[in-house]
Protein backbone atom coordinates (compact mmCIF):
# COMPACT_ATOMS: atom_id res chain seq x y z
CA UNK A 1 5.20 18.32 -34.43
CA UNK A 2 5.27 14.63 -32.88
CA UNK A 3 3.60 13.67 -29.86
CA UNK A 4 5.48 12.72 -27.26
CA UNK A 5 5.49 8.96 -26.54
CA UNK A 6 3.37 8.53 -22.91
CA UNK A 7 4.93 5.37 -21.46
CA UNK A 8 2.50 2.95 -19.24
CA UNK A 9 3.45 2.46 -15.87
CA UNK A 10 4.29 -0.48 -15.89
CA UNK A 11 6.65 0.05 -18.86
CA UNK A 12 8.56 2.23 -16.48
CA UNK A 13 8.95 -0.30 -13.79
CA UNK A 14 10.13 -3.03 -16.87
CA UNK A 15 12.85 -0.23 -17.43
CA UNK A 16 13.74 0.67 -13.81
CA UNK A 17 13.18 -2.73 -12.61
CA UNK A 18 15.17 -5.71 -13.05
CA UNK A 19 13.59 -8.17 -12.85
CA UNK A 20 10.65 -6.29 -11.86
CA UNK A 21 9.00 -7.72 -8.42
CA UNK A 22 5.80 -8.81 -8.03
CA UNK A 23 4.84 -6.17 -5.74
CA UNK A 24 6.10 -3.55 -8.26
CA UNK A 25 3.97 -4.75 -11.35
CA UNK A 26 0.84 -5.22 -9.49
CA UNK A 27 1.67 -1.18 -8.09
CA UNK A 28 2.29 -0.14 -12.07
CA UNK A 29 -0.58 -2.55 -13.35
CA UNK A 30 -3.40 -0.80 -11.01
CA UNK A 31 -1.82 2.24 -11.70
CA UNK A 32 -2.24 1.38 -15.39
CA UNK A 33 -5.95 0.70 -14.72
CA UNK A 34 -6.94 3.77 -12.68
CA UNK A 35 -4.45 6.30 -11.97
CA UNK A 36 -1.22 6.64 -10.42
CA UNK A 37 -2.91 8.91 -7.91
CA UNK A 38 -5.69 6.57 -7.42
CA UNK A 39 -3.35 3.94 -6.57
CA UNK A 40 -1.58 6.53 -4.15
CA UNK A 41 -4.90 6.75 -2.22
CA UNK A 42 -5.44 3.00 -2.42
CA UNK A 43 -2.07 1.83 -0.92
CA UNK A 44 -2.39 5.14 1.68
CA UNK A 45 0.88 6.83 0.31
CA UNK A 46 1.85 9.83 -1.47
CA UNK A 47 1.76 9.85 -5.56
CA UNK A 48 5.03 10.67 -5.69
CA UNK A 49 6.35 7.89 -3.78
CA UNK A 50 4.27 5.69 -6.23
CA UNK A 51 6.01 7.56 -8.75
CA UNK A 52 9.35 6.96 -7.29
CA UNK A 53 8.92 3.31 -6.42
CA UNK A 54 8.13 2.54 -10.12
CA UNK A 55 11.15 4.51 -11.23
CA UNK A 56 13.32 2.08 -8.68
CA UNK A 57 14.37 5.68 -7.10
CA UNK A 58 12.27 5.57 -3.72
CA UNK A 59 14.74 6.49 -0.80
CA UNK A 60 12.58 5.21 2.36
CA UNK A 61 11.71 2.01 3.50
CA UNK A 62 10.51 -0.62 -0.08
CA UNK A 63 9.75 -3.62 2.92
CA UNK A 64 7.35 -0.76 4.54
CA UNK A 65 6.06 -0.11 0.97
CA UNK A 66 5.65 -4.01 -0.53
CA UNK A 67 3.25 -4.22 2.87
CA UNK A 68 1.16 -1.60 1.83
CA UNK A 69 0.73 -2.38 -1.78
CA UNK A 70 0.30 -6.17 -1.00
CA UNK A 71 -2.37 -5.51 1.82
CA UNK A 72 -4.28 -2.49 -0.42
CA UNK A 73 -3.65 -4.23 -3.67
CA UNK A 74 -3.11 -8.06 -3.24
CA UNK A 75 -4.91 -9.96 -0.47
CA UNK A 76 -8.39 -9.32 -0.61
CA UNK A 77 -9.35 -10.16 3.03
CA UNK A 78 -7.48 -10.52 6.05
CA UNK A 79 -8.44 -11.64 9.41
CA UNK A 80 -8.97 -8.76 12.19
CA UNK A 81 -8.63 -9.88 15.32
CA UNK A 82 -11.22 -7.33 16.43
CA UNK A 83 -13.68 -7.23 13.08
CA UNK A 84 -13.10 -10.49 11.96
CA UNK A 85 -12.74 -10.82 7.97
CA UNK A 86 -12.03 -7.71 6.52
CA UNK A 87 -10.94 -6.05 3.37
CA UNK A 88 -7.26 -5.50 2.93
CA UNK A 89 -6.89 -1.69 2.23
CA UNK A 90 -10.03 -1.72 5.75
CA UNK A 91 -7.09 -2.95 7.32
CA UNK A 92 -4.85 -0.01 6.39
CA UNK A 93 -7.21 2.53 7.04
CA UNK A 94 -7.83 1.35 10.34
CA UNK A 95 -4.05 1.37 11.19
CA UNK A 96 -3.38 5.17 10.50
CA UNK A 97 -6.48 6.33 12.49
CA UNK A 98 -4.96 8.20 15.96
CA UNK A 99 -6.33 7.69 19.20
CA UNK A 100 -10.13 7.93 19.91
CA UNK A 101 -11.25 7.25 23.60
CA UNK A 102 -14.41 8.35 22.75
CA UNK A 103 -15.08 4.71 20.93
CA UNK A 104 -14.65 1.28 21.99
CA UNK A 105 -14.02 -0.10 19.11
CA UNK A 106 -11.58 2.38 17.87
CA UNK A 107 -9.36 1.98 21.27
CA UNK A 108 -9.91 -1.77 21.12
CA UNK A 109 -8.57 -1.10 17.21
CA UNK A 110 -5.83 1.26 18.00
CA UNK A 111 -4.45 -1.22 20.60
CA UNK A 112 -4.48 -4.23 18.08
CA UNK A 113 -3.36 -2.76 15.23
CA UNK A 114 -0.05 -1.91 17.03
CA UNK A 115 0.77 -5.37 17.97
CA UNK A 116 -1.30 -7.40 14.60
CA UNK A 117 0.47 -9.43 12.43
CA UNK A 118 -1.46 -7.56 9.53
CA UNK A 119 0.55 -4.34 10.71
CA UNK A 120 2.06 -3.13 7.60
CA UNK A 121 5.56 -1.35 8.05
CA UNK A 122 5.80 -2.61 11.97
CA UNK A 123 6.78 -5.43 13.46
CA UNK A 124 4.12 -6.96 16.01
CA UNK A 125 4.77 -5.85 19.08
CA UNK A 126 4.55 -8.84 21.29
């Protein structure tokens, strides 16, 4: 009995993909390195939707997802208005975190990353 063949992710984007955007290889190429799931955690999303967005079969919002993977993946520092130079998938994490009163820098965070250019998935609110 034959094994069956285990295609690389990125081989699945070149076969859902065409041509396949920049975006989506460096999402299958880190997948390729580490995991699928790893690269779930990385960009902050679920492994399915990683799944899904190499597959070219993702329903939701790609723009919302090409932000994430470009900030988590891509850029490796970005300018915080509040922390000053920080790493890209920093950024991200410090976007999802809820409310905190009990922090000054998490307010003065939660307030910024609502309206920063580095929000991924939202416009700046101006």
């Amino acid at each position: 009995m034959s094994k069956p063949i285990q295609l690389t992710a990125l081989q699945i984007a070149q076969a859902h993909w065409t041509p396949v955007p920049d975006w989506v290889r460096l999402l299958a190429e880190y997948s390729d390195k580490h995991t699928q799931a790893a690269a779930s955690r990385k960009i902050g999303r679920s492994a399915s939707l990683v799944n899904q967005v190499l597959k070219q079969k993702y329903p939701g919002d790609l723009q919302a997802v090409q932000a994430r993977v470009e900030t988590a993946l891509k850029i490796e520092m970005v300018r915080c208005p509040i922390m000053g130079p920080i790493a890209g998938s920093e950024c991200l994490k410090h976007q999802g975190v809820p409310y905190n009163p009990g922090n000054h820098m998490a307010v003065a965070l939660f307030r910024q990353c609502r309206r920063c250019p580095n929000a991924c998935g939202r416009k700046p609110h101006g």
